[in-house]
Protein backbone atom coordinates (compact mmCIF):
# COMPACT_ATOMS: atom_id res chain seq x y z
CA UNK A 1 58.22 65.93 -170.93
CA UNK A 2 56.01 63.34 -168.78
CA UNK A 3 55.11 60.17 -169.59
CA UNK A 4 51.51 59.44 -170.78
CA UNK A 5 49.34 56.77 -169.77
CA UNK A 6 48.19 54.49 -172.78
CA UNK A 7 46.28 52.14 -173.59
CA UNK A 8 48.20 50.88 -176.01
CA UNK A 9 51.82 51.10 -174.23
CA UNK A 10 53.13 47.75 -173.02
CA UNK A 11 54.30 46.69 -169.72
CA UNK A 12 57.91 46.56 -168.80
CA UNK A 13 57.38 43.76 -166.84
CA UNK A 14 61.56 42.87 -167.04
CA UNK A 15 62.94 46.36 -166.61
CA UNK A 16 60.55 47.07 -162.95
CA UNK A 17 61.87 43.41 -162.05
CA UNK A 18 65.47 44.07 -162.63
CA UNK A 19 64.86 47.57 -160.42
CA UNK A 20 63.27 45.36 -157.86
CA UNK A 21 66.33 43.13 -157.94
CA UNK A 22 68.70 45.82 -158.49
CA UNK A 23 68.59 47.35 -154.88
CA UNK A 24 66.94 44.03 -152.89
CA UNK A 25 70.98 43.88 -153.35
CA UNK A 26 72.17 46.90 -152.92
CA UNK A 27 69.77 47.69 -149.84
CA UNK A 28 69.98 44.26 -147.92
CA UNK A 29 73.87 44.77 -146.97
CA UNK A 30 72.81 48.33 -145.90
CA UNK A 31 70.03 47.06 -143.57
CA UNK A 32 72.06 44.42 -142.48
CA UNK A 33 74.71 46.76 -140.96
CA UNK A 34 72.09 49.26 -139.93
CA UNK A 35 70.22 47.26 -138.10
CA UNK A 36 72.83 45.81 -135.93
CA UNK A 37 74.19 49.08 -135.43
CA UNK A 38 70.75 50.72 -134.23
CA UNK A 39 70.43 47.53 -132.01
CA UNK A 40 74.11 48.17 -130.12
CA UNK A 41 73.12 51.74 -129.80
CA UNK A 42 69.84 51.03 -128.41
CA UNK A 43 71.23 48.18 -126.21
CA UNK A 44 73.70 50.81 -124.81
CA UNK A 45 71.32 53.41 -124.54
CA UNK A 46 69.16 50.56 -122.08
CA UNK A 47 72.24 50.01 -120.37
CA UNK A 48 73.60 53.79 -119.49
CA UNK A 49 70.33 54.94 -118.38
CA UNK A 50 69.92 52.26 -116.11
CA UNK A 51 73.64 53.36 -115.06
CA UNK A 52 72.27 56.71 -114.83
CA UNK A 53 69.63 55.34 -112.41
CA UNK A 54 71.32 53.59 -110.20
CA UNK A 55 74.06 56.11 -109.75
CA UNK A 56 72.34 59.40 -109.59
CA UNK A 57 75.07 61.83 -108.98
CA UNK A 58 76.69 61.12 -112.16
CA UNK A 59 74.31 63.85 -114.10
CA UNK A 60 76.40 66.65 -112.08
CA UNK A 61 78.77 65.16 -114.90
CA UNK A 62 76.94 66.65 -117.78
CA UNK A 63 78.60 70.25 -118.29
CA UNK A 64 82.06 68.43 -118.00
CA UNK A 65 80.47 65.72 -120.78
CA UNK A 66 79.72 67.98 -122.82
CA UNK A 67 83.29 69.59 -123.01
CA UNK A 68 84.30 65.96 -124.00
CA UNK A 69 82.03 65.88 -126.61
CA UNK A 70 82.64 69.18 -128.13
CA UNK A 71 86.34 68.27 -128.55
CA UNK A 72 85.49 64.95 -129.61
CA UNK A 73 83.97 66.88 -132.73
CA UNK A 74 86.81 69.82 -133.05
CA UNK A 75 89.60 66.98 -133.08
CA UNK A 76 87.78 64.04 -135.60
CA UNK A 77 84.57 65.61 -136.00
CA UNK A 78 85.18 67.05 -139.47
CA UNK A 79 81.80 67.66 -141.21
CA UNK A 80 80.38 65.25 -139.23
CA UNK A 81 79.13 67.93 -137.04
CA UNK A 82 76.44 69.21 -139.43
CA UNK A 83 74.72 65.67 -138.18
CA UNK A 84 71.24 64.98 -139.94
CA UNK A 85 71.53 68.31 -142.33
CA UNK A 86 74.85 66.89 -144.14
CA UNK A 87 72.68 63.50 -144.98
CA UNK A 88 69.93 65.79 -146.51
CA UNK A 89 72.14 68.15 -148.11
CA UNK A 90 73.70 65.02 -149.69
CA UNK A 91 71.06 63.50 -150.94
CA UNK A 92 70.14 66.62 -153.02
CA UNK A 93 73.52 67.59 -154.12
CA UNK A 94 76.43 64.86 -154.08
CA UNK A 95 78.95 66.75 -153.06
CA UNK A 96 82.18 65.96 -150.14
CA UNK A 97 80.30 62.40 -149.55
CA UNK A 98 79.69 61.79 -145.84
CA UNK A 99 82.49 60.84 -143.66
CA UNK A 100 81.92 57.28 -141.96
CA UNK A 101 83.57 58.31 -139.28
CA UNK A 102 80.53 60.16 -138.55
CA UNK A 103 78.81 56.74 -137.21
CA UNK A 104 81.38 56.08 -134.24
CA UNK A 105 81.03 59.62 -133.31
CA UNK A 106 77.55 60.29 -133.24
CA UNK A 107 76.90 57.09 -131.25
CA UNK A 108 79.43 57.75 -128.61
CA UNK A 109 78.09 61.29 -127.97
CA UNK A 110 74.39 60.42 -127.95
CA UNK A 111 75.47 57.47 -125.56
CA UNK A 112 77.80 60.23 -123.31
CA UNK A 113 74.91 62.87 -123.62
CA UNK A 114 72.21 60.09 -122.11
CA UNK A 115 74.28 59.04 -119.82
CA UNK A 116 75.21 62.04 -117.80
CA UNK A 117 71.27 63.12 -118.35
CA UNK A 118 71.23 65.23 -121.08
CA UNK A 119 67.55 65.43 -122.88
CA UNK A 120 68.00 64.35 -126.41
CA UNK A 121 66.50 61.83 -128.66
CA UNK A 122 67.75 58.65 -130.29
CA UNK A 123 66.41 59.33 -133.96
CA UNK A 124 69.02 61.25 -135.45
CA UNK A 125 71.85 59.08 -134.41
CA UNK A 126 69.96 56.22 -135.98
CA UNK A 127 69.90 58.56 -139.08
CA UNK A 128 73.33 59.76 -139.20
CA UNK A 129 74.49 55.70 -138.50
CA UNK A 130 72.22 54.98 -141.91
CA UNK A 131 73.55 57.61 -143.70
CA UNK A 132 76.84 57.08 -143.17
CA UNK A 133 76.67 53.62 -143.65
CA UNK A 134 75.04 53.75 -146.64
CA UNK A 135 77.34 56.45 -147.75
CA UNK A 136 80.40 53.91 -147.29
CA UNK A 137 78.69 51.09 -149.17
CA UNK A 138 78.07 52.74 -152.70
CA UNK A 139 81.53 54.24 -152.30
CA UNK A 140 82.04 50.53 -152.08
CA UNK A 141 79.73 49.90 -155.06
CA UNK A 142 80.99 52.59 -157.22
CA UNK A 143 77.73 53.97 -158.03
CA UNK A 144 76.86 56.90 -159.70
CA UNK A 145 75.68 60.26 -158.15
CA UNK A 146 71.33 59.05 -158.80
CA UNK A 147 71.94 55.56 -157.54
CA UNK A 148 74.36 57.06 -154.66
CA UNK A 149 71.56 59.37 -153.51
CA UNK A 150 69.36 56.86 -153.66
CA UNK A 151 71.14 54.58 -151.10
CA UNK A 152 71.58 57.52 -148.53
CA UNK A 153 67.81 57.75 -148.83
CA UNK A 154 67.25 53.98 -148.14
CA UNK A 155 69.79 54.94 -144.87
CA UNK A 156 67.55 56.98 -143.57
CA UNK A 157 64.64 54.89 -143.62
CA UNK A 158 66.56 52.00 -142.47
CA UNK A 159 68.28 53.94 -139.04
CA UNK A 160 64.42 55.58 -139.01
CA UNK A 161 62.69 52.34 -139.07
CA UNK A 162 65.05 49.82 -137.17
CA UNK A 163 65.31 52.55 -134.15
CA UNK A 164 61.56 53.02 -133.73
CA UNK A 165 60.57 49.45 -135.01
CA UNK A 166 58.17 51.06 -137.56
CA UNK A 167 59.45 50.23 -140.94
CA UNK A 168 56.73 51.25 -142.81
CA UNK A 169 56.94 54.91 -141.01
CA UNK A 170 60.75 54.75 -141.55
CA UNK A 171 60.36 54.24 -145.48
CA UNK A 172 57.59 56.94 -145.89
CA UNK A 173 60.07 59.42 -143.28
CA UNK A 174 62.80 58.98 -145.42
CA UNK A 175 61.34 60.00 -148.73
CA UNK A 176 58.67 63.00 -147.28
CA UNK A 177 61.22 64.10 -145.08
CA UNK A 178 63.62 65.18 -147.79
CA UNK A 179 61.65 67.62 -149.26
CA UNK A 180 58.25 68.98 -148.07
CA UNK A 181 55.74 68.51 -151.05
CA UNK A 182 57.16 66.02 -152.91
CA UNK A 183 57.73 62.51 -152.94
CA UNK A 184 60.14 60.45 -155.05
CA UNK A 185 58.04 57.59 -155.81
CA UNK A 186 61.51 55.62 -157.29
CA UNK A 187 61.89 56.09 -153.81
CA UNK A 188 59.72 53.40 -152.23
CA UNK A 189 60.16 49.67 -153.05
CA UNK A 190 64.01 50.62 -151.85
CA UNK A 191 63.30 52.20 -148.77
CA UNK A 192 60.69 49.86 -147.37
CA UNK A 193 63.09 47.00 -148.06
CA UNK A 194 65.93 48.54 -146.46
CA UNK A 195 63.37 49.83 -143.58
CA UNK A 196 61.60 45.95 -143.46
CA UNK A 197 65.06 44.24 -143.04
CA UNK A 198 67.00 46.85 -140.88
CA UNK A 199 63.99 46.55 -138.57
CA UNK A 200 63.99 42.55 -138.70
CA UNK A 201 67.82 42.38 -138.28
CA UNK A 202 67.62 44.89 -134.90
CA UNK A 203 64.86 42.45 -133.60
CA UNK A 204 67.15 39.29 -134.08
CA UNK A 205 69.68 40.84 -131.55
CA UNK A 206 66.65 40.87 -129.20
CA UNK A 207 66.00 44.37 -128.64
CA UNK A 208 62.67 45.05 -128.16
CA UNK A 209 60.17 48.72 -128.33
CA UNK A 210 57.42 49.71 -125.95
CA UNK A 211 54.48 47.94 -127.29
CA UNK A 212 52.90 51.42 -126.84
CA UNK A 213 49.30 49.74 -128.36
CA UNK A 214 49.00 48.18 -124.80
CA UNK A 215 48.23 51.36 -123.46
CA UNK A 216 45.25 52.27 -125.95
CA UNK A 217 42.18 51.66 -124.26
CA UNK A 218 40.10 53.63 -125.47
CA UNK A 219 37.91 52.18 -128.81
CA UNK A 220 37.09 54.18 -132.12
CA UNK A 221 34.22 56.74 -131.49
CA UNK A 222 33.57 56.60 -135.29
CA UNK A 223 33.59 58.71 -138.49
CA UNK A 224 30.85 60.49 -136.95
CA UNK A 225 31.72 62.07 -133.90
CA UNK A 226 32.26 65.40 -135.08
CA UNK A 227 32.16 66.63 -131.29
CA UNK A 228 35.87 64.45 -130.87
CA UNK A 229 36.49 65.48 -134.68
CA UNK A 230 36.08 69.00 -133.67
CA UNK A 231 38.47 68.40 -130.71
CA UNK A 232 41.17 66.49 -132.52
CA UNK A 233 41.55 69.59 -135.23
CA UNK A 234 41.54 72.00 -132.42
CA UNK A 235 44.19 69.88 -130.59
CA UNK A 236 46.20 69.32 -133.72
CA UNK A 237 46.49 73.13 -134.35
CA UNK A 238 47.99 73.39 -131.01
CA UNK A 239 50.06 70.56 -131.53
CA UNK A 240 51.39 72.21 -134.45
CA UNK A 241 51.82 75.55 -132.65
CA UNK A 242 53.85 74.01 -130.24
CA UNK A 243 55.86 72.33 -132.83
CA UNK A 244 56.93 75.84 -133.96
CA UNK A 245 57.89 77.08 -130.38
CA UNK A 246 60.42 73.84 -130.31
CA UNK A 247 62.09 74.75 -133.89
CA UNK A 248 62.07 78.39 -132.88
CA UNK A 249 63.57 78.00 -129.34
CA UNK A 250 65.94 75.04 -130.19
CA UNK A 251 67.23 77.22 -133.93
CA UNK A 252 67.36 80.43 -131.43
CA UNK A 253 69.49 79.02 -128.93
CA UNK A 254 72.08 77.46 -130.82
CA UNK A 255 72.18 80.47 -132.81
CA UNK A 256 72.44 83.18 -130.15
CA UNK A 257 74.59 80.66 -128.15
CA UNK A 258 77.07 80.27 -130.77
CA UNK A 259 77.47 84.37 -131.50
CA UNK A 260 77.73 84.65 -127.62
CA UNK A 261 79.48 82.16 -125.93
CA UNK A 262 82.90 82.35 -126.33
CA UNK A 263 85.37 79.92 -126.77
CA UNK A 264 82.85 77.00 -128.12
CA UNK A 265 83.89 74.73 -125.29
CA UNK A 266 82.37 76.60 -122.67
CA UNK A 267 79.00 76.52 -124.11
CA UNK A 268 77.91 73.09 -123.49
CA UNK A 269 79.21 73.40 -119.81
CA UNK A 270 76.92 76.66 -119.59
CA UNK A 271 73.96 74.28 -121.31
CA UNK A 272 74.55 71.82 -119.12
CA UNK A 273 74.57 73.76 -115.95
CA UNK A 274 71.63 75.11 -116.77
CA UNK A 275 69.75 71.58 -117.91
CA UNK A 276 71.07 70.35 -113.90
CA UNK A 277 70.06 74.29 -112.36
CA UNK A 278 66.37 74.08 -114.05
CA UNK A 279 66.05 70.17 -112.92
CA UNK A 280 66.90 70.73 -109.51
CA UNK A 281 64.60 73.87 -109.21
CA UNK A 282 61.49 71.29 -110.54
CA UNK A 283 62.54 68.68 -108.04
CA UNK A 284 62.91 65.80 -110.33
CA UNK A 285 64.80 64.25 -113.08
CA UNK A 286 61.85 63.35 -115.33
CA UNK A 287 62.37 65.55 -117.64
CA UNK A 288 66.26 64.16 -118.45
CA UNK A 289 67.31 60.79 -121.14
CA UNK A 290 64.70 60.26 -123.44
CA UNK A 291 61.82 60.04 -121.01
CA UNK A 292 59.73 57.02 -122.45
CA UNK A 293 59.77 55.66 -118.81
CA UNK A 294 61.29 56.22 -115.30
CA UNK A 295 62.99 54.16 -112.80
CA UNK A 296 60.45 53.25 -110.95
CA UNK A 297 57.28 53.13 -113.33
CA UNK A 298 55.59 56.77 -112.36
CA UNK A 299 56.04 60.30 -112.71
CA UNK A 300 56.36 62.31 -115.75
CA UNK A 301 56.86 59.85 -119.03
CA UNK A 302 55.70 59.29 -122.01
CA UNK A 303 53.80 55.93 -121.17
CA UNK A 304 53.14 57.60 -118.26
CA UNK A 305 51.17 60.29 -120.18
CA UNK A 306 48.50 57.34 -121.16
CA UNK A 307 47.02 57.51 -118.09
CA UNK A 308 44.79 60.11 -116.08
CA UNK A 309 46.38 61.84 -113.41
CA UNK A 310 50.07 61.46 -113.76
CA UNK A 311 51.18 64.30 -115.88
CA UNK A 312 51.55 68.55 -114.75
CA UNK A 313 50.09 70.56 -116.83
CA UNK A 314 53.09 72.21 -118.21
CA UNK A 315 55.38 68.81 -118.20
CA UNK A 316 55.62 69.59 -122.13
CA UNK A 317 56.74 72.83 -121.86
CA UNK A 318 59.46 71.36 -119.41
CA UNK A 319 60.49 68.63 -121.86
CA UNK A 320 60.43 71.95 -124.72
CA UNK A 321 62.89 73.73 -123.10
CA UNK A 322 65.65 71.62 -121.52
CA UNK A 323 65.47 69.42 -125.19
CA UNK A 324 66.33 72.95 -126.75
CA UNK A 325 68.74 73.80 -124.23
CA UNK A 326 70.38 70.36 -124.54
CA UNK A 327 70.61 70.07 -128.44
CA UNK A 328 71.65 73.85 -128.37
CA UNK A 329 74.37 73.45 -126.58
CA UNK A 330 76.07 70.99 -128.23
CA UNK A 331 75.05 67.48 -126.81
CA UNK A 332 74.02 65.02 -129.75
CA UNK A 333 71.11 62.60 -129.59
CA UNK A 334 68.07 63.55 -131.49
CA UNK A 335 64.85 65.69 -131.49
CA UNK A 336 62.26 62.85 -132.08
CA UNK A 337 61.92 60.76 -129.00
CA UNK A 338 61.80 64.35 -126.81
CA UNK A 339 59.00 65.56 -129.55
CA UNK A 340 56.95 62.40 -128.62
CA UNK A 341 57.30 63.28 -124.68
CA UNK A 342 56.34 66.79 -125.59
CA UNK A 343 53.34 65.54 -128.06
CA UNK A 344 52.36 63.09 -125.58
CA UNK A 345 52.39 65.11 -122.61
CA UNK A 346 50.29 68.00 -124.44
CA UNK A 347 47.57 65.59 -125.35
CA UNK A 348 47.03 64.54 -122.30
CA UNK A 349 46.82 68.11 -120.66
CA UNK A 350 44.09 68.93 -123.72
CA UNK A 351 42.60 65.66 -122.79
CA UNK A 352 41.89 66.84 -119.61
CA UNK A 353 40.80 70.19 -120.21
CA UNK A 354 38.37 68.98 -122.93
CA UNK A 355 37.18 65.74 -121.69
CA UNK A 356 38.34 63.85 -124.17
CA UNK A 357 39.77 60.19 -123.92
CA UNK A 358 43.19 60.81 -122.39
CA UNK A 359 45.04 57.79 -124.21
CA UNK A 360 43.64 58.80 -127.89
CA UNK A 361 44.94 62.60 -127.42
CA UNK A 362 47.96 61.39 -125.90
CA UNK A 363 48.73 58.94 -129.08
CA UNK A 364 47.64 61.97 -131.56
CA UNK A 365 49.79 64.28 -129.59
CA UNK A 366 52.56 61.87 -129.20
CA UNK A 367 52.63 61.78 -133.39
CA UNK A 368 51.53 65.14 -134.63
CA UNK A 369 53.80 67.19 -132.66
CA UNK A 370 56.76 65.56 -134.61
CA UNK A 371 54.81 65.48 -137.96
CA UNK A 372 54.93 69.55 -137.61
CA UNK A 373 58.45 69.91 -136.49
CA UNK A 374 59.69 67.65 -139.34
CA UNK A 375 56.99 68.54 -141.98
CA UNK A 376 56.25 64.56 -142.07
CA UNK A 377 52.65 64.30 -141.84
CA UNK A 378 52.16 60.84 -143.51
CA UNK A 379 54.82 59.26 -142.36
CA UNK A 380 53.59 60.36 -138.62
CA UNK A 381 50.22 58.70 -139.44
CA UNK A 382 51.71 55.60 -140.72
CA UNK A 383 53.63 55.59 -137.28
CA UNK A 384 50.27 56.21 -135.42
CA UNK A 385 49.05 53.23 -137.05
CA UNK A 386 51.89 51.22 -136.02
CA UNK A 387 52.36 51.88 -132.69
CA UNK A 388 48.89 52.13 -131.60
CA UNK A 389 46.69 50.22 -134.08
CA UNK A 390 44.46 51.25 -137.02
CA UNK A 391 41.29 51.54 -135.13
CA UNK A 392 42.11 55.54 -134.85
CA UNK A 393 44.07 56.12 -138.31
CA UNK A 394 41.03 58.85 -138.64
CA UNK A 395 42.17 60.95 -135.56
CA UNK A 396 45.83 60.33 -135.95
CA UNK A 397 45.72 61.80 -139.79
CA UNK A 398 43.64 64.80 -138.60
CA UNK A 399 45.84 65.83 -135.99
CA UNK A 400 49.00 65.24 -137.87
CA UNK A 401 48.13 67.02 -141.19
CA UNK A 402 46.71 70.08 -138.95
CA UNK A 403 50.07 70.16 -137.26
CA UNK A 404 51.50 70.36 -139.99
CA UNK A 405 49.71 73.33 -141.45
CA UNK A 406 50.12 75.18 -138.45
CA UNK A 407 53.93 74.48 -137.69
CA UNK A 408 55.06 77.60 -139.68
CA UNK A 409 57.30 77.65 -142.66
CA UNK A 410 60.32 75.86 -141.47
CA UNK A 411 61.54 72.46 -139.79
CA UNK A 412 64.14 70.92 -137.22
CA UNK A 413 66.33 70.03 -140.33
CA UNK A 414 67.70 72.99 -141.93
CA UNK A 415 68.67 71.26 -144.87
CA UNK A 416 65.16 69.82 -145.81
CA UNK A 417 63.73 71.83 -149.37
CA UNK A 418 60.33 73.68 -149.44
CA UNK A 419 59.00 72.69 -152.51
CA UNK A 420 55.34 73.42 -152.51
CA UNK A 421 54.71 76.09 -149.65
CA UNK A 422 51.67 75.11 -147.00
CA UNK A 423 49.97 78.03 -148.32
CA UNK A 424 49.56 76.51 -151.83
CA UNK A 425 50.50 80.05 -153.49
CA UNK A 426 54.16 79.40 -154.87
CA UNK A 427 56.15 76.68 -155.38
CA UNK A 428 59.96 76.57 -154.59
């Protein structure tokens, strides 16, 4: 039975402050190790695509890399292989625990994967690293199966938040993410402190994020536009359309590629091959690593996609399918940071077809895109708001809630729980 407002119930002033307390103690030690975790892995990540730069022939490498890093997973792997999906799964029923083996071994690979040029994120190493970490610590703590769920939870947002440098995002991401139409409300004072101090601890090391509100120059049109209002909904629908193409192509090749390609070794050499054939064909590497920049400041990016002029029409359909082909195969990284080249890329080919400011559809794309693909819309528009200001929270929430309507029925994590449908007819 629910609780009832009343006027004449008292407030448990001592019991909310010994909650507060309660997991300000549990959750600091978690974003303490988080955070310096996500800051080596983002430090190396600087460092091996600079490598990758600089020595350009290495990405003929990548099918051979990725028969490292499938064995790498058969030999110590153990269910550490289910990645992101074994956190979630977790979280909603305790079960084997999560090995914390599974943070040397996702970091290595994503590190291997970017530097021999695969195209994969950085997000759900920085998940897996929280998870697991957090995972270790309340086997440290001895807690039971609530309070132990609730810790992998405050993992998430603190790999989520430190990785990105958006804690408020990462604490939101953590709790939405877990099940799409409903939050867990106990949820949120421990998350955003483990999202807050995992971020502040990575930023103590030094390691910085693309101050991505630099490249907003365009000011608020207003609430009443309704000629750019009109264009943001009709640009997030096709952000969320596209956001169902990635889960459908990236869920369809690992699918057919595992029934087909036999033994599983060989698979990430044929992904890998095929990543290298469709690069060379395109005539440029753009589209490999995570694609937030290149070497020498233009061609195809996602700060690049800010601007007028500098982006192919079909870059995001580029990004789409060697990001499937990549994660498909068996290279680990994440889907995020490729989802905000694809988003970002998008916008600013609707930007030019519709005349509309090329940096605001950009941003919305940028954001939306992965709010359908992970059925996240509000943490997406908290992200908006932290990477590119408040002065467009409007367009940013349009775009990602109409992504997420039109994203279809299913996400990038398997594991995530439909609990109230986006049709609003039956609940899970």
């Amino acid at each position: 039975m629910s609780e009832r407002n009343s006027e004449h119930g008292s407030f448990e002033f001592i019991p909310i402050l010994r909650h507060v307390l309660k997991w300000t103690l549990l959750c600091t030690p978690v974003a303490m190790v988080v955070g310096s975790l996500v800051a080596l892995f983002l430090w190396l990540l600087e460092v091996v695509t600079e490598l990758r730069w600089n020595t350009p022939w290495i990405i003929w490498l990548l099918p051979v890399a990725g028969v490292g890093i499938y064995f790498l997973y058969k030999l110590w792997g153990k269910r550490s292989s289910a990645g992101n999906d074994l956190i979630v799964d977790e979280i909603h029923e305790p079960g084997g625990g999560i090995p914390a083996g599974m943070t040397p071994l996702v970091l290595l690979s994503t590190v291997v994967t970017h530097l021999f040029g695969g195209s994969a994120g950085r997000e759900g190493t920085a998940v897996q690293i929280g998870g697991s970490m957090a995972s270790l610590l309340g086997k440290w703590y001895k807690l039971d199966k609530r309070d132990t769920r609730l810790l992998l939870t405050t993992g998430i947002a603190a790999g989520f938040g430190a990785v990105f440098g958006t804690p408020v995002a990462g604490a939101v991401f953590a709790i939405e993410v877990l099940a799409a139409g409903r939050i867990r409300y106990d949820a949120l004072i421990p998350c955003l402190i483990a999202s807050v101090f995992a971020n502040i601890v990575c930023s103590l090391y030094g390691i910085g994020h693309v101050h991505y509100a630099d490249l907003m120059v365009t000011t608020a049109a207003g609430l009443f536009d309704f000629e750019l209002l009109a264009k943001a909904i009709a640009a997030g629908v096709l952000f969320g359309l596209v956001s169902y193409l990635f889960v459908f192509t990236s869920h369809k090749i690992k699918r057919l590629g595992t029934q087909l390609v036999k033994p599983g070794w060989l698979l990430p050499v044929i992904g890998g091959a095929v990543v290298l054939l469709i690069s060379a064909v395109l005539g440029t590497r753009d589209y490999l690593g995570l694609g937030v920049t290149t070497m020498d400041g233009t061609g195809v990016s996602i700060v690049g996609a800010f601007e007028q002029g500098n982006t192919p029409a079909f870059a995001w359909g580029w990004k789409l399918l060697l990001t499937a082909i990549t994660l498909g195969s068996g290279f680990k990284g994440g889907e995020v940071t490729p989802l905000f080249f694809i988003g970002a890329t998008l916008g600013n080919t609707i930007a030019l077809y519709t005349g509309a400011p090329v940096d605001l559809f950009a941003a919305m794309g940028f954001i939306a895109v992965f709010a359908g693909a992970t059925n996240t819309p509000l943490a997406c528009t908290f992200m908006g708001v932290e990477l590119f200001g408040g002065e467009h929270a409007l367009y940013f929430a349009v775009a990602c809630f109409t992504a997420y309507y039109f994203s279809g029925r299913t996400g990038i994590y398997n594991a995530q729980r439909i609990i109230v449908p986006k049709n609003g007819q039956e609940a899970v």
